[in-house]
Protein backbone atom coordinates (compact mmCIF):
# COMPACT_ATOMS: atom_id res chain seq x y z
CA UNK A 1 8.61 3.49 12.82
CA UNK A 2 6.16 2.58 15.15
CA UNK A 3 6.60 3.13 19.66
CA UNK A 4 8.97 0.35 20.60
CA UNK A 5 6.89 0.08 23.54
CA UNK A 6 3.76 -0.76 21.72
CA UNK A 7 3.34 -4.05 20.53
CA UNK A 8 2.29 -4.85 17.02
CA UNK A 9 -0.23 -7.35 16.13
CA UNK A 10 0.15 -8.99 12.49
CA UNK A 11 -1.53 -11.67 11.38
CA UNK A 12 -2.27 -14.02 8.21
CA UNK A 13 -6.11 -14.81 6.95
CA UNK A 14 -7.94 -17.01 5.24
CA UNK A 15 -10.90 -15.45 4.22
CA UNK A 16 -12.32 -13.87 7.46
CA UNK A 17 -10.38 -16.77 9.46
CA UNK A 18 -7.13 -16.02 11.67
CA UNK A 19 -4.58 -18.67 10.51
CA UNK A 20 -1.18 -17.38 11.63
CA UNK A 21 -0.77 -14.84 14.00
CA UNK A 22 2.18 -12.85 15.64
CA UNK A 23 2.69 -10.09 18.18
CA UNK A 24 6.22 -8.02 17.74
CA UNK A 25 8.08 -5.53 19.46
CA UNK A 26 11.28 -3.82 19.21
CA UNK A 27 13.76 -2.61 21.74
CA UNK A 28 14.62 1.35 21.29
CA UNK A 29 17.66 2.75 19.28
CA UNK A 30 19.66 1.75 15.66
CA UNK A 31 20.75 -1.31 17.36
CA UNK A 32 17.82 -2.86 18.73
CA UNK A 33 16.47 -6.31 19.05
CA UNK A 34 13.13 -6.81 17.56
CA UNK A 35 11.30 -9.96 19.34
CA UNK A 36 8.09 -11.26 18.07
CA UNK A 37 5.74 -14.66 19.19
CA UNK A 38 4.65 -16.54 16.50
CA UNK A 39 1.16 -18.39 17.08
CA UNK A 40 -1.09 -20.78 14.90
CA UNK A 41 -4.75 -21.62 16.19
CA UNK A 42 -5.26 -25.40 16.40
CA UNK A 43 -6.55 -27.01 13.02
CA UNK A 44 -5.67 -26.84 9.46
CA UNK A 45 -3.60 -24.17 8.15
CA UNK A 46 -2.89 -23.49 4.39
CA UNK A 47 0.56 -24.52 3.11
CA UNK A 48 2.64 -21.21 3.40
CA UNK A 49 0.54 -19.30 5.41
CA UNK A 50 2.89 -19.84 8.47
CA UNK A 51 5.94 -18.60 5.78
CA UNK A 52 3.27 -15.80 5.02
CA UNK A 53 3.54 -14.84 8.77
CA UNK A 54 7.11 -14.72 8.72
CA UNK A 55 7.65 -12.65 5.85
CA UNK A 56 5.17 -10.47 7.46
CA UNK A 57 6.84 -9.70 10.44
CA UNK A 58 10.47 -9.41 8.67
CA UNK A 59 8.83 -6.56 6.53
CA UNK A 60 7.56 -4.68 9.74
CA UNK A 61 9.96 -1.07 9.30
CA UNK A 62 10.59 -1.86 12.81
CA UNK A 63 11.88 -5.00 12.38
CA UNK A 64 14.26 -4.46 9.25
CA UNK A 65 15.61 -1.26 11.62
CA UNK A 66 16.39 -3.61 13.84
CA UNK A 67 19.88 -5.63 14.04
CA UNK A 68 18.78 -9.27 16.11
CA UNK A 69 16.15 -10.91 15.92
CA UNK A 70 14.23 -13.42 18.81
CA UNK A 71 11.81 -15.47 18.11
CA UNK A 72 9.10 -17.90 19.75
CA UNK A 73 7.67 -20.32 17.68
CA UNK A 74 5.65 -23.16 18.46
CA UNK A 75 7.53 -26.42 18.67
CA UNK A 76 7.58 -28.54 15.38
CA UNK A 77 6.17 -25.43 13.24
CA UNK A 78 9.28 -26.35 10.60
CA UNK A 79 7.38 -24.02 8.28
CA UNK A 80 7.85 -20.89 10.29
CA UNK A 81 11.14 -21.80 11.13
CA UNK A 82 12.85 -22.67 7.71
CA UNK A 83 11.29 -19.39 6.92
CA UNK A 84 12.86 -17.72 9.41
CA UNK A 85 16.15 -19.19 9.17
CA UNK A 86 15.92 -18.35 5.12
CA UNK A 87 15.17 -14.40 6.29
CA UNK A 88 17.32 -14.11 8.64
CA UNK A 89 21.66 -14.59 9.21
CA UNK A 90 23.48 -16.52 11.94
CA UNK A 91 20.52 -18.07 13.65
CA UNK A 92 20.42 -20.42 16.04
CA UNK A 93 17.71 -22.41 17.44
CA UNK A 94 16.75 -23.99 20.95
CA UNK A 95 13.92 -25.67 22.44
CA UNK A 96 11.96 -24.61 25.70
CA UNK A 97 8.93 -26.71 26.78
CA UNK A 98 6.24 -26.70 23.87
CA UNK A 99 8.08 -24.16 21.46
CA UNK A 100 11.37 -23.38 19.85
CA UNK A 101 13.22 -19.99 20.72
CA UNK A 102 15.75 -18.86 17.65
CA UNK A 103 18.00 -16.08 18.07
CA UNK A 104 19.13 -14.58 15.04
CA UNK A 105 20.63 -11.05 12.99
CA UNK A 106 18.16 -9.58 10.81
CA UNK A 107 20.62 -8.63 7.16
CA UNK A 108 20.81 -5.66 6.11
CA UNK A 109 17.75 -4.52 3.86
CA UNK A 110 19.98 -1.35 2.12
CA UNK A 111 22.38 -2.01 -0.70
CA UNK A 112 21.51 -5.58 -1.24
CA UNK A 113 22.18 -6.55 -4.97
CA UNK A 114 19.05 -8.98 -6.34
CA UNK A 115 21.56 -12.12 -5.90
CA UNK A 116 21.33 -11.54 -1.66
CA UNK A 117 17.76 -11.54 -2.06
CA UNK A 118 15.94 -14.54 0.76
CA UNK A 119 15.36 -17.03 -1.58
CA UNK A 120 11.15 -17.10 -2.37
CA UNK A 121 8.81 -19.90 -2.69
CA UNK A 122 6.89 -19.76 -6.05
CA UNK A 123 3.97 -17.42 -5.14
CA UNK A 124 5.12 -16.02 -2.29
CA UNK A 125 6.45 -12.59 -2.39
CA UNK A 126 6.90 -10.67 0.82
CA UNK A 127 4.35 -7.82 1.54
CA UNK A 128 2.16 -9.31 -1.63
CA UNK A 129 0.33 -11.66 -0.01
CA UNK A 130 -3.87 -11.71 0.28
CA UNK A 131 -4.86 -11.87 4.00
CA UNK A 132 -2.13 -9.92 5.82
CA UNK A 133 -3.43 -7.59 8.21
CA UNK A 134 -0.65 -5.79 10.68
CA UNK A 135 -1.85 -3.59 13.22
C-alpha cells in the first residue's frame, strides 16, 4: 500500500493523449476513507474512458483497503458517476457549484462469490484496460 499522505495520480489515455484523469488519497488505518478528484480535459472523450477512470481508481490497493469512499466529479459526468455508483454500496450524491460530491462504502473485495461481482460493460474489465497509467 502506498503513503496515505502521498497522493496518487491515475489517469486514462488515448494514445499519448490524457482523457480522464484522477488524483487519490487515503486516510491512514483499516478503516480509512479513500478520497479521489475525478477530472476530464475539455473536448471529446471516448465512450467509457471516464468508466475506465473509475475502475481505475477502485482497483488502487489503497482504495479497496479502504472502507468509504468520497468523490468529486465534475457536474453532469453521468458516466463517471453510474460507474461509481455500480462499484461502490450505499452512495449518495450531492451537488456543489460545477461538480457533484458522492459519498459512498467501498464493498468488500475478499470472499465475494462471482454473482457480487460490479456488473461490467462489454469490453471493459477492471485493471485490463489499454491506456491506464497510475502513478
Amino acid at each position: 500500500m502506498s503513503n496515505p499522505d502521498t497522493p496518487r495520480h491515475v489517469e486514462v489515455k488515448d494514445g499519448d493523449q490524457t482523457v480522464a484523469a484522477a488524483k487519490v488519497t487515503t486516510a491512514e488505518g483499516a478503516e480509512g476513507t479513500a478520497r479521489t478528484s475525478l477530472h476530464a480535459p475539455s473536448g471529446h472523450a471516448p465512450p467509457g474512458s471516464r468508466a475506465s477512470l473509475v475502475d481505475a481508481v477502485m482497483d488502487l490497493p489503497e482504495v479497496q483497503a479502504s472502507t468509504r469512499l468520497e468523490a468529486t466529479v465534475p457536474l453532469g459526468d453521468g458516466e463517471a458517476l453510474e460507474r461509481l455508483r455500480q462499484r461502490t454500496q450505499d452512495a449518495v450524491t450531492r451537488p456543489a457549484g460545477s461538480t457533484a460530491l458522492l459519498d459512498a462504502s467501498v464493498p468488500p473485495k475478499a470472499g465475494q462469490e462471482p454473482s457480487q461481482e460490479p456488473s461490467q460493460e462489454p469490453g471493459h474489465e477492471p485493471g485490463h484496460e489499454p491506456g491506464h497509467d497510475v502513478s
